[in-house]
PDB file of N, CA and C in Angstrom:
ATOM      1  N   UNK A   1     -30.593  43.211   0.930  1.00  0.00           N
ATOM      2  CA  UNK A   1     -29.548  42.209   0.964  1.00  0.00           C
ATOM      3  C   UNK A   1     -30.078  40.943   0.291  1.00  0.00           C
ATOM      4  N   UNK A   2     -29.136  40.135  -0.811  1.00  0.00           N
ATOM      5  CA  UNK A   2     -29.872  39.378  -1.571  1.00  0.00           C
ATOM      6  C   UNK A   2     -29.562  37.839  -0.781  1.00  0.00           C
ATOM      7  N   UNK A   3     -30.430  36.868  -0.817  1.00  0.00           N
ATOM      8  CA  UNK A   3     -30.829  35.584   0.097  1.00  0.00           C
ATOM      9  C   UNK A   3     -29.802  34.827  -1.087  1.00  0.00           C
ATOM     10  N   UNK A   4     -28.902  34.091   0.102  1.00  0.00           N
ATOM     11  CA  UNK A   4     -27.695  33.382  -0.781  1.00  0.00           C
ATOM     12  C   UNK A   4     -28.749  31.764  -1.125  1.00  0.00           C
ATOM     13  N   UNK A   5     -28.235  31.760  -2.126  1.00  0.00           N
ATOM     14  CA  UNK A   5     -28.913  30.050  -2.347  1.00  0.00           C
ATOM     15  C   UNK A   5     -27.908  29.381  -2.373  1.00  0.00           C
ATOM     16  N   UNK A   6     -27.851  28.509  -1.895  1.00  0.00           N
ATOM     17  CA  UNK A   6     -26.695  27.246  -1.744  1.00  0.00           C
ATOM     18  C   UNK A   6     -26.717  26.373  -2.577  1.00  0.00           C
ATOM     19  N   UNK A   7     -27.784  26.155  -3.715  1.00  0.00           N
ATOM     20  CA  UNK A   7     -27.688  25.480  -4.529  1.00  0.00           C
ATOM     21  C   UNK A   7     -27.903  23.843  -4.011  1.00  0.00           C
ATOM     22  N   UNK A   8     -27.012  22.838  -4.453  1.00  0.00           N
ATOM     23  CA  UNK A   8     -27.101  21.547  -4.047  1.00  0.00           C
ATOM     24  C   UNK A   8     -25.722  21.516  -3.342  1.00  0.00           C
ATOM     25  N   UNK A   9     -25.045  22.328  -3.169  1.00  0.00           N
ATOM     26  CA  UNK A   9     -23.255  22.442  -2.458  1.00  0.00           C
ATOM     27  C   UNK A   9     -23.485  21.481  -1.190  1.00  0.00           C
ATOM     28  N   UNK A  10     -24.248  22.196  -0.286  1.00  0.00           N
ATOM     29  CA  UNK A  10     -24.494  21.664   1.070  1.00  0.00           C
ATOM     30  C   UNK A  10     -25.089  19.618   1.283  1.00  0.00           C
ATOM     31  N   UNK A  11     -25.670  19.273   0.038  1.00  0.00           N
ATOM     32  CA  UNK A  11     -25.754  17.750  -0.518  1.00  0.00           C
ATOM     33  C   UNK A  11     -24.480  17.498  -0.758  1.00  0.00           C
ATOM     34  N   UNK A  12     -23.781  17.884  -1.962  1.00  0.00           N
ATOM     35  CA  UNK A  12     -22.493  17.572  -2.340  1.00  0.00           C
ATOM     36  C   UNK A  12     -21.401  17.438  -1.213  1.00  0.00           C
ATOM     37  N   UNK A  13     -21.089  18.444  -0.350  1.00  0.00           N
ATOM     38  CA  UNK A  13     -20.365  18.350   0.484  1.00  0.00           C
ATOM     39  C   UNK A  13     -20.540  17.074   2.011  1.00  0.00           C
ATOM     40  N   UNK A  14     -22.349  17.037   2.049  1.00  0.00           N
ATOM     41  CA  UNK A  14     -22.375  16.631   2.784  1.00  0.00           C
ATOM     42  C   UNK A  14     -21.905  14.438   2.561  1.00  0.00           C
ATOM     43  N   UNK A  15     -21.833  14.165   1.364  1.00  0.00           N
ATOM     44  CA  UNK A  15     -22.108  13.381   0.809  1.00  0.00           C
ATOM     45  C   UNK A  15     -20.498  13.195  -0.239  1.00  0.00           C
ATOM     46  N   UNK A  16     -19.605  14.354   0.432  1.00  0.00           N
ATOM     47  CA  UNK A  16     -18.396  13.496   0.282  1.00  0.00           C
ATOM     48  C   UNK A  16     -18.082  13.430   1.489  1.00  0.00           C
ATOM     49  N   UNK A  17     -18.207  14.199   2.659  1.00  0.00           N
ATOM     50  CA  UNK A  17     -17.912  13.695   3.749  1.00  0.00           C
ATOM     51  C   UNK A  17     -18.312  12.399   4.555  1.00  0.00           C
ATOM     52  N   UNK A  18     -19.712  11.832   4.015  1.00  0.00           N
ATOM     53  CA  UNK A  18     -19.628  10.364   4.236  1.00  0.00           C
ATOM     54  C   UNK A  18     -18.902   9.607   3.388  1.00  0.00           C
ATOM     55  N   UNK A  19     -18.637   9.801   1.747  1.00  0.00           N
ATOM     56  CA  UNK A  19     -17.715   8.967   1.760  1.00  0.00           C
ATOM     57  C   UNK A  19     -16.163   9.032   2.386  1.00  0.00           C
ATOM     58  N   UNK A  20     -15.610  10.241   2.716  1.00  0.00           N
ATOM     59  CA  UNK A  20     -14.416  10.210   3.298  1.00  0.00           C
ATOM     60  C   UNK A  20     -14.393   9.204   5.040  1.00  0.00           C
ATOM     61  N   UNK A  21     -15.519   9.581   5.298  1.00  0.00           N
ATOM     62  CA  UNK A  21     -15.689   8.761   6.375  1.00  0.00           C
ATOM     63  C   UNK A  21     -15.603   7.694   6.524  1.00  0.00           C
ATOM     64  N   UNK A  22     -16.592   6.935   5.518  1.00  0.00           N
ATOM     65  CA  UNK A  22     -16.491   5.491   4.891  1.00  0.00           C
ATOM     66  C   UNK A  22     -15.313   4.906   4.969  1.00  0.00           C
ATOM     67  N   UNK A  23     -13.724   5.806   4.053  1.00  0.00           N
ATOM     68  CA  UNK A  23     -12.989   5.147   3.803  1.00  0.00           C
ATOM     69  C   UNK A  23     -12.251   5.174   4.696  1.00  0.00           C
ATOM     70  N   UNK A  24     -12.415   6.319   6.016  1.00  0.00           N
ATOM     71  CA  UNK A  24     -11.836   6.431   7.331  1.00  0.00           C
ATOM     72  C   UNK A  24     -12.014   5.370   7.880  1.00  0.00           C
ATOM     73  N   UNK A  25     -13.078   4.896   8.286  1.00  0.00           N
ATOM     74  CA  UNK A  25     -13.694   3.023   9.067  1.00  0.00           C
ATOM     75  C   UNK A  25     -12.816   2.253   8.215  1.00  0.00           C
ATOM     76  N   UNK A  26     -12.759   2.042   6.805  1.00  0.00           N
ATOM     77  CA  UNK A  26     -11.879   1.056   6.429  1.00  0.00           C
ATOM     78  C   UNK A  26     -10.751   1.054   6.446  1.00  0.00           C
ATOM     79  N   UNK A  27     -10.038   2.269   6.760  1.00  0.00           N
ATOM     80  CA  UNK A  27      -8.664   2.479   7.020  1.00  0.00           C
ATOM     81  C   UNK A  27      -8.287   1.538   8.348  1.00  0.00           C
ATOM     82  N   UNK A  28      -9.555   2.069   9.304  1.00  0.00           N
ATOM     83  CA  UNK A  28      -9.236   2.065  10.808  1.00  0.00           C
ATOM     84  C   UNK A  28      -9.742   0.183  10.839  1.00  0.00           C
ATOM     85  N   UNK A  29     -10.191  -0.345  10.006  1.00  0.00           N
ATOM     86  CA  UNK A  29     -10.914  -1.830   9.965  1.00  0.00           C
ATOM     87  C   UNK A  29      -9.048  -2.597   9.701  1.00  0.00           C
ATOM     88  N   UNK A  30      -8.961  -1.869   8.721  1.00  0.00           N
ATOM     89  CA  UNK A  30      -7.696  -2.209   8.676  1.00  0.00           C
ATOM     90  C   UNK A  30      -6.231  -2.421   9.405  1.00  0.00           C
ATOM     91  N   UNK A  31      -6.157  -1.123  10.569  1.00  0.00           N
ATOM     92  CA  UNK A  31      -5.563  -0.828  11.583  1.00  0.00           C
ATOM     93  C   UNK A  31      -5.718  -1.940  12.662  1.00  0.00           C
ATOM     94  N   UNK A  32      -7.082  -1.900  13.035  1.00  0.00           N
ATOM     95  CA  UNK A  32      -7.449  -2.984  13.951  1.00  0.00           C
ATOM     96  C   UNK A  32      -7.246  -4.741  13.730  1.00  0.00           C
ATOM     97  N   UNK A  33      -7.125  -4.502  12.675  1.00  0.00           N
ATOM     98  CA  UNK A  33      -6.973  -6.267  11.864  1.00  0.00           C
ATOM     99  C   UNK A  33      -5.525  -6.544  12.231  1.00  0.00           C
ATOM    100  N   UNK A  34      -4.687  -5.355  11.836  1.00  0.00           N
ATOM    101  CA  UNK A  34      -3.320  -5.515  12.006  1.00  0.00           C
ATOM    102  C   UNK A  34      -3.073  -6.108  13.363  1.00  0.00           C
ATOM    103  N   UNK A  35      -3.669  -5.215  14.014  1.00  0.00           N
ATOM    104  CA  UNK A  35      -3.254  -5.681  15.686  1.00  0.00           C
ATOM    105  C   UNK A  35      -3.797  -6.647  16.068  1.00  0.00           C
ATOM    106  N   UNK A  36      -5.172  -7.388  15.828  1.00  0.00           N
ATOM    107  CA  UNK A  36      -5.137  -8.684  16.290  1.00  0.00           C
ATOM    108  C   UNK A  36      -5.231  -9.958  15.628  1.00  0.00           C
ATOM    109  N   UNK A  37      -5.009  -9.523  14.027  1.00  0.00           N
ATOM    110  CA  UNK A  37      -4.693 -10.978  13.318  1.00  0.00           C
ATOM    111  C   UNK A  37      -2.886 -10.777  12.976  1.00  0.00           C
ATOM    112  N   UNK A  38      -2.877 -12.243  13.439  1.00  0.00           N
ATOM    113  CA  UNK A  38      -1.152 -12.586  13.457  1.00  0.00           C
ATOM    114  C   UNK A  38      -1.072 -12.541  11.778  1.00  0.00           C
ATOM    115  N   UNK A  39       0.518 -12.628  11.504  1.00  0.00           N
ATOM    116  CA  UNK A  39       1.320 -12.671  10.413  1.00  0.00           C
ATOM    117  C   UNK A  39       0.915 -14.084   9.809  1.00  0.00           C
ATOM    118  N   UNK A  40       0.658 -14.322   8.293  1.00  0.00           N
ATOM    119  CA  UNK A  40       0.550 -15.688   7.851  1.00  0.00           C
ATOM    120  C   UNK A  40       1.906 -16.509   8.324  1.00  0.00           C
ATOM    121  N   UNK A  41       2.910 -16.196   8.421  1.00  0.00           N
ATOM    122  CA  UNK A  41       4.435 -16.655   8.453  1.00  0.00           C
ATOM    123  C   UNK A  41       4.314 -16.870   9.904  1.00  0.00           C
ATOM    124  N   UNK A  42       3.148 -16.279  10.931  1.00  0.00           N
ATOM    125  CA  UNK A  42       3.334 -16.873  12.927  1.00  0.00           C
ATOM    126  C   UNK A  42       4.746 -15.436  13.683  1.00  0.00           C
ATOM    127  N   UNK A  43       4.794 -14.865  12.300  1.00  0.00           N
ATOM    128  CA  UNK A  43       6.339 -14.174  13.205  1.00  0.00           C
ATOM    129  C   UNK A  43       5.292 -13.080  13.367  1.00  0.00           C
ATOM    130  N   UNK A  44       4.127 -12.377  13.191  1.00  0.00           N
ATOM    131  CA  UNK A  44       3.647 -11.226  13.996  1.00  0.00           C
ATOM    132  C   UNK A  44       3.655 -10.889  15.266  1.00  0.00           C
ATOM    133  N   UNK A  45       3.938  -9.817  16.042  1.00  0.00           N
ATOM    134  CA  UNK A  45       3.590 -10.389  17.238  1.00  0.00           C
ATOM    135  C   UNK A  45       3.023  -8.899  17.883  1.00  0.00           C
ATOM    136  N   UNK A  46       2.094  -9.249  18.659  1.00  0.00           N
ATOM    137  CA  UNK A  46       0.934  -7.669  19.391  1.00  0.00           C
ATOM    138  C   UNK A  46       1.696  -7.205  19.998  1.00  0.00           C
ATOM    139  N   UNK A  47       2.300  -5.494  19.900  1.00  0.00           N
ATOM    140  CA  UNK A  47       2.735  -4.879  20.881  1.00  0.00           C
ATOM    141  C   UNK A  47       1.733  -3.670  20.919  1.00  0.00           C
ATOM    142  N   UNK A  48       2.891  -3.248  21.535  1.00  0.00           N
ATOM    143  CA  UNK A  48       2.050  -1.959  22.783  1.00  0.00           C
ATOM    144  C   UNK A  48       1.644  -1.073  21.440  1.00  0.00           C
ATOM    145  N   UNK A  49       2.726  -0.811  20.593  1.00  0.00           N
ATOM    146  CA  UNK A  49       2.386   0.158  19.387  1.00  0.00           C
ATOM    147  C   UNK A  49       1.289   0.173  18.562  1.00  0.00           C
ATOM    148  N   UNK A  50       0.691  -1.186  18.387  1.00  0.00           N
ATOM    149  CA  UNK A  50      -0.108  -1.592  17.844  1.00  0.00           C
ATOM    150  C   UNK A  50      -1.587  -1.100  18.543  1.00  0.00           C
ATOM    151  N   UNK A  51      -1.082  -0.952  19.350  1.00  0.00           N
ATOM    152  CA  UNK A  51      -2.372  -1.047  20.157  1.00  0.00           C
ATOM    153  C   UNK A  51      -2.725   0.896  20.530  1.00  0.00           C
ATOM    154  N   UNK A  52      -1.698   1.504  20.497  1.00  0.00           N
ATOM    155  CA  UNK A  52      -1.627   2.895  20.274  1.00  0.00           C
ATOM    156  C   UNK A  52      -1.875   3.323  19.032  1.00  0.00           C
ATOM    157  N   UNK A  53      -1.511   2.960  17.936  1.00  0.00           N
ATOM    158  CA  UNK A  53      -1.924   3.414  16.886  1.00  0.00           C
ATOM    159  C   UNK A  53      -3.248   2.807  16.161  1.00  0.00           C
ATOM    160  N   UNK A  54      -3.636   1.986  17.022  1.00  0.00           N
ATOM    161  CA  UNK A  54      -5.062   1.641  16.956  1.00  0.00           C
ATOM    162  C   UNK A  54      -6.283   2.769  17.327  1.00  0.00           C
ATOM    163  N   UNK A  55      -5.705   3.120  19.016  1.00  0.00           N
ATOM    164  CA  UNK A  55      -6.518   3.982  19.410  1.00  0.00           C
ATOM    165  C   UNK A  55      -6.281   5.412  18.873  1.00  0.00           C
ATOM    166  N   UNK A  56      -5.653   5.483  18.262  1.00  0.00           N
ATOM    167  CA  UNK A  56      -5.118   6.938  17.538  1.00  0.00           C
ATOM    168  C   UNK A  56      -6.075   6.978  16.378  1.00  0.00           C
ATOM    169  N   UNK A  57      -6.008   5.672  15.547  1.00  0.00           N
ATOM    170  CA  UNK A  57      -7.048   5.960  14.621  1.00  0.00           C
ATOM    171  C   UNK A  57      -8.207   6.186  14.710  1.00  0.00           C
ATOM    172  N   UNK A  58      -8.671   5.491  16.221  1.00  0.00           N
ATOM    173  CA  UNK A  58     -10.089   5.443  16.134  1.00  0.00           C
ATOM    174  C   UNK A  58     -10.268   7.273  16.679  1.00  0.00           C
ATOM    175  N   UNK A  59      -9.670   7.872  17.106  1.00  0.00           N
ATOM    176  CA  UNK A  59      -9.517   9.273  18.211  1.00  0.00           C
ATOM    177  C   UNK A  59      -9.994   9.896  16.487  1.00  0.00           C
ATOM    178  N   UNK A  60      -8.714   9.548  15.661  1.00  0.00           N
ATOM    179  CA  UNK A  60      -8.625  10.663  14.512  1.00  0.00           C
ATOM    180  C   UNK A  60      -9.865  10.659  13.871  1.00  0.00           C
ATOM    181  N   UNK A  61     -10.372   9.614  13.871  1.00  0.00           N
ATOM    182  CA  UNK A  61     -11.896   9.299  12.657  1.00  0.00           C
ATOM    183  C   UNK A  61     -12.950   9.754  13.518  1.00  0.00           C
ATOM    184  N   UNK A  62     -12.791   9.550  15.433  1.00  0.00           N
ATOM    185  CA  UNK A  62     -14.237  10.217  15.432  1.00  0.00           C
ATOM    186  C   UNK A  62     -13.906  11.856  15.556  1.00  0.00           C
ATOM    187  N   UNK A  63     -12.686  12.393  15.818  1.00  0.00           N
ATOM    188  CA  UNK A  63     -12.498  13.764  15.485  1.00  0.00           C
ATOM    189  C   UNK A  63     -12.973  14.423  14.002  1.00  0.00           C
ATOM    190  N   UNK A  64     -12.603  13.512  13.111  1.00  0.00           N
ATOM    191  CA  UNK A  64     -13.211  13.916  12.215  1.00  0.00           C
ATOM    192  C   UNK A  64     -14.497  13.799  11.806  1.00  0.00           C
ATOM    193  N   UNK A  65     -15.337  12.783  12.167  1.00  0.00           N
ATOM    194  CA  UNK A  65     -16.366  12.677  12.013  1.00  0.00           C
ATOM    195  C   UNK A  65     -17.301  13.636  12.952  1.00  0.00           C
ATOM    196  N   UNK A  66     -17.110  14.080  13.847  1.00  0.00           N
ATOM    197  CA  UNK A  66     -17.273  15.553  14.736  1.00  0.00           C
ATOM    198  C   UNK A  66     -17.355  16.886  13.600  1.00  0.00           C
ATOM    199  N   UNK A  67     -15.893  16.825  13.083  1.00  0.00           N
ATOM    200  CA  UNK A  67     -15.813  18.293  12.309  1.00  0.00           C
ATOM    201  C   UNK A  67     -16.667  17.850  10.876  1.00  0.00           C
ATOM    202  N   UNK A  68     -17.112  16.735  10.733  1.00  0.00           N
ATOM    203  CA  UNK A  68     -17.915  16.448   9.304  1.00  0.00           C
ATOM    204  C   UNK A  68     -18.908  16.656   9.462  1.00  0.00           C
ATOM    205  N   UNK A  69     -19.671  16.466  10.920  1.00  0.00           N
ATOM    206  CA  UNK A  69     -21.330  16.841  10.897  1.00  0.00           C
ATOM    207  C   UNK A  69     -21.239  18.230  11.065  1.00  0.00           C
ATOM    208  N   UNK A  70     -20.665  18.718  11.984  1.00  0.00           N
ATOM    209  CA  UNK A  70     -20.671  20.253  11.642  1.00  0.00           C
ATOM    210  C   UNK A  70     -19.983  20.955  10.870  1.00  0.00           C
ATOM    211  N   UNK A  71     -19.866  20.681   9.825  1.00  0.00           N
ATOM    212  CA  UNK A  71     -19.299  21.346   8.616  1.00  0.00           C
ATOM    213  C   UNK A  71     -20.658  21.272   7.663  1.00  0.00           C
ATOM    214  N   UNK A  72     -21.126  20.275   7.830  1.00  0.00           N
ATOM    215  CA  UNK A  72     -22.657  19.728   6.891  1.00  0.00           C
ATOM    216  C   UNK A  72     -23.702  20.648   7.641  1.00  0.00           C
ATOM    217  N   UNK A  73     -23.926  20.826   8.764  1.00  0.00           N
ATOM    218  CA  UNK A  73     -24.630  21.564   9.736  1.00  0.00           C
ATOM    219  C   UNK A  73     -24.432  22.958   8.940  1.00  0.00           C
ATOM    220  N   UNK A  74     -23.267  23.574   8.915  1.00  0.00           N
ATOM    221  CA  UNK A  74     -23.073  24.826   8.967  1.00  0.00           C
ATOM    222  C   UNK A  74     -23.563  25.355   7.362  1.00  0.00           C
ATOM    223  N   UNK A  75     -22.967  24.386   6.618  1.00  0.00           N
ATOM    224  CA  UNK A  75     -23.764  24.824   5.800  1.00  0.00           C
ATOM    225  C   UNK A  75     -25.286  24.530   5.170  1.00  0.00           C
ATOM    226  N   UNK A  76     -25.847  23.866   5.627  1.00  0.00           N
ATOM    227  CA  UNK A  76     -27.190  23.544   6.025  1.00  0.00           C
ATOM    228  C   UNK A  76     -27.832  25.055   6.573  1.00  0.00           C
ATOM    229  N   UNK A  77     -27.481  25.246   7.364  1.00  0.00           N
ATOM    230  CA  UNK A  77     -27.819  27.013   8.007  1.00  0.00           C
ATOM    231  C   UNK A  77     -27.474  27.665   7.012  1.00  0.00           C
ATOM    232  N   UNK A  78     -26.308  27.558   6.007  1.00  0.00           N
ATOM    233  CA  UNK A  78     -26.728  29.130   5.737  1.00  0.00           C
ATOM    234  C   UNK A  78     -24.594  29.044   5.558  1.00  0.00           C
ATOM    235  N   UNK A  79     -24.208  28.998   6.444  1.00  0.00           N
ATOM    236  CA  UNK A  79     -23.073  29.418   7.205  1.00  0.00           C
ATOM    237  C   UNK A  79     -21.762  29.403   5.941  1.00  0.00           C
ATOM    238  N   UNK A  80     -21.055  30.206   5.850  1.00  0.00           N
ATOM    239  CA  UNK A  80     -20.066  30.468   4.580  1.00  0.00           C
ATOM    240  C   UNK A  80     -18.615  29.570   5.124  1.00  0.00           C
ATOM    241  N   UNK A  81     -18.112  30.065   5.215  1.00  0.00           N
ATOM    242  CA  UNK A  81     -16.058  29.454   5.334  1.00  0.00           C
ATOM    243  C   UNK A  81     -15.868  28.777   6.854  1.00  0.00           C
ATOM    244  N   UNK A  82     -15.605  27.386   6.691  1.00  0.00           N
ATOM    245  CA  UNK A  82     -15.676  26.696   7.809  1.00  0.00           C
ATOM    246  C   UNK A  82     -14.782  27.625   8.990  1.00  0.00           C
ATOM    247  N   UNK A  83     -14.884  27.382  10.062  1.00  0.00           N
ATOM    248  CA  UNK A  83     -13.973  28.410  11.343  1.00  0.00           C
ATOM    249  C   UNK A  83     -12.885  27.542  11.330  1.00  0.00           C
ATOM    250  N   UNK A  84     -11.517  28.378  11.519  1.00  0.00           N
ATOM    251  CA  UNK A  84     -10.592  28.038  11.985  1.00  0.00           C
ATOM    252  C   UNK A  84     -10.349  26.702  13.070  1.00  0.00           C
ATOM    253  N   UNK A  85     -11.138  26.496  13.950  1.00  0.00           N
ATOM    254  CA  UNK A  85     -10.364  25.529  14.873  1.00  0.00           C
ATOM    255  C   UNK A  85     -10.858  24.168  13.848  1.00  0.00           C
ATOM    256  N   UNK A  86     -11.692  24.171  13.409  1.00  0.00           N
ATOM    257  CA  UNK A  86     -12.287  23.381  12.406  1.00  0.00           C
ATOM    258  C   UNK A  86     -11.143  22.881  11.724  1.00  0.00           C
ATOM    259  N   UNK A  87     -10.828  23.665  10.775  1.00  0.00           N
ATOM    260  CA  UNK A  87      -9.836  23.459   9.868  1.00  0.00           C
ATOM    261  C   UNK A  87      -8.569  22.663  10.772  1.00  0.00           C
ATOM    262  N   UNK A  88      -8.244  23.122  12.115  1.00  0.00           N
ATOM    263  CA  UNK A  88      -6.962  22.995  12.616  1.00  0.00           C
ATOM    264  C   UNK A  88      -7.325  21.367  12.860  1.00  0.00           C
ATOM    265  N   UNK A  89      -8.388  21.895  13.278  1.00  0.00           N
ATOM    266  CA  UNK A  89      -8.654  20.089  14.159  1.00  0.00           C
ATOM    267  C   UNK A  89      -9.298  18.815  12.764  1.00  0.00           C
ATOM    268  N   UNK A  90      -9.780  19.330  11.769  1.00  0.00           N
ATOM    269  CA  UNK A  90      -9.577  18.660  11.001  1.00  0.00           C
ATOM    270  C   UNK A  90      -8.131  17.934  10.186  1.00  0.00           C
ATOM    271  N   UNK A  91      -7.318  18.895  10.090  1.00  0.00           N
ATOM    272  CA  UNK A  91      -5.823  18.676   9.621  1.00  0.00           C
ATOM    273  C   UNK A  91      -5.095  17.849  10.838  1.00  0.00           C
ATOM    274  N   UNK A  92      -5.022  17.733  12.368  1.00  0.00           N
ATOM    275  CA  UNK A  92      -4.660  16.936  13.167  1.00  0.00           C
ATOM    276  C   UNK A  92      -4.899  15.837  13.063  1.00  0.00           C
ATOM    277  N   UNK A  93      -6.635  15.904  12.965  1.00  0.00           N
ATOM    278  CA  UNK A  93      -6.971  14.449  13.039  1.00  0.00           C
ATOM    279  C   UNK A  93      -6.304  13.542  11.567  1.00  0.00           C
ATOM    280  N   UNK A  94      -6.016  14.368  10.887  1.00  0.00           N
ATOM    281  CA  UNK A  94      -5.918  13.218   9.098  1.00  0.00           C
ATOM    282  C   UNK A  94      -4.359  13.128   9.493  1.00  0.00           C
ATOM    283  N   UNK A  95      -3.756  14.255   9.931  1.00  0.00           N
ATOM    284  CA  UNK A  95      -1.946  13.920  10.583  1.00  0.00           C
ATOM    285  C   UNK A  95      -1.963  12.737  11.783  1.00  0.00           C
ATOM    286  N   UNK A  96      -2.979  12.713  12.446  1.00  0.00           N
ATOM    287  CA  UNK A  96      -2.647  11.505  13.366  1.00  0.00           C
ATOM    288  C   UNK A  96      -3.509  10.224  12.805  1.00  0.00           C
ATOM    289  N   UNK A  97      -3.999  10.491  11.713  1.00  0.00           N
ATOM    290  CA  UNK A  97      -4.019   9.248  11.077  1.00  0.00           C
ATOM    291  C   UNK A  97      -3.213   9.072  10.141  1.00  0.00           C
ATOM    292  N   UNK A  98      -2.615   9.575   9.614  1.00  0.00           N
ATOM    293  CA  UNK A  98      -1.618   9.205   8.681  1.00  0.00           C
ATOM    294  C   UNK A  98      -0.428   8.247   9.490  1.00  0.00           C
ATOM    295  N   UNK A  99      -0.079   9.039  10.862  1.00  0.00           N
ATOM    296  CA  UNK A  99       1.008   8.440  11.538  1.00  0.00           C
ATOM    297  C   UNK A  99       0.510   7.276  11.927  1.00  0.00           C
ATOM    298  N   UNK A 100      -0.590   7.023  12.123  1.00  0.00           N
ATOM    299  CA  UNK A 100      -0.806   5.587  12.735  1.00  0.00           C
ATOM    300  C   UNK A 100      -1.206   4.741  11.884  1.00  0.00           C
ATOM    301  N   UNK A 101      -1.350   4.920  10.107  1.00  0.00           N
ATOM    302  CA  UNK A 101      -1.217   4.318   9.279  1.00  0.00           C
ATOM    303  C   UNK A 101       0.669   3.799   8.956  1.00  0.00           C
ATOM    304  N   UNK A 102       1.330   4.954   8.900  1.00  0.00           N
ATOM    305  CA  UNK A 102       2.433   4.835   8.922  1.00  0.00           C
ATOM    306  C   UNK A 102       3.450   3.690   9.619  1.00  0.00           C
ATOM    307  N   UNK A 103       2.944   4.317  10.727  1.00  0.00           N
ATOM    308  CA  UNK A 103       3.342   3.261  12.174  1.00  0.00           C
ATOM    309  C   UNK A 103       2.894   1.664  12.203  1.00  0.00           C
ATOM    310  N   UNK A 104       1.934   0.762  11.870  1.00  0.00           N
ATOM    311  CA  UNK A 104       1.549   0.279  11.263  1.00  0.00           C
ATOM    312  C   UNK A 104       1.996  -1.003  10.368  1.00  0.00           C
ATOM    313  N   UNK A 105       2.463   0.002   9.247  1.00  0.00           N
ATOM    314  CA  UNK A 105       3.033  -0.706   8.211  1.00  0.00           C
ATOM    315  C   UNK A 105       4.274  -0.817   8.360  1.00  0.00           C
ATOM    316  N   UNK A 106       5.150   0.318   9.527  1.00  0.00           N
ATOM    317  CA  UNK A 106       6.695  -0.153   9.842  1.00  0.00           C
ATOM    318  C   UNK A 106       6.734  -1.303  10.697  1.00  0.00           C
ATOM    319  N   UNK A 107       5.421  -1.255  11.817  1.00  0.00           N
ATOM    320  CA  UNK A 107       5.782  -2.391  12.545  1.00  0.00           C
ATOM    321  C   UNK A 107       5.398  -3.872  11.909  1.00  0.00           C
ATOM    322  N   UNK A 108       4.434  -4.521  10.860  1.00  0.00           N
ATOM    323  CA  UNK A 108       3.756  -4.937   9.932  1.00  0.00           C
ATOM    324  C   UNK A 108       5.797  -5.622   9.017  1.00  0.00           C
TER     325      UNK A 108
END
């Protein structure tokens, strides 16, 4: 049985997943700004939503940042096609950040 070489994949991958991460914190830097810096105009005002789709972002980024070290892990070992719950729970977490980007900019 021939010994798979991974080449530099397992660098590459691991090393867009910090930058996706990166731009996850600045998403969520962003999120958080919303909710506690007021409107230049004084008409902003903190609600409850704000404050939910705050904690939503932060849920979604460390969910993902969960499925990013072990995705880098796995293939570090060796390990071929990420597992299913992976995938699922990766795609949740970027859907419940999208909505609380969304959410956000309606209340904004």
């Amino acid at each position: 049985m021939a010994v798979r070489d991974p080449g530099l994949q397992p660098q590459r991958t691991a090393l867009a997943w910090r930058r996706t991460l990166l731009s996850l914190l600045v998403v969520d830097f962003f999120i958080l700004r919303s909710w506690l810096v007021p409107r230049a105009d004084g008409s902003g005002t903190v609600t409850i939503l704000n404050g939910v789709a705050v904690v939503a972002a932060a849920l979604a980024t460390v969910v993902l940042c969960f499925f990013g070290v072990q995705r880098v892990r796995h293939l570090r070992d060796g390990e071929g096609a990420p597992r299913a719950l992976a995938i699922a729970g990766t795609s949740a977490a970027v859907g419940l950040l999208a909505c609380s980007v969304v959410a956000v900019v309606l209340i904004r």
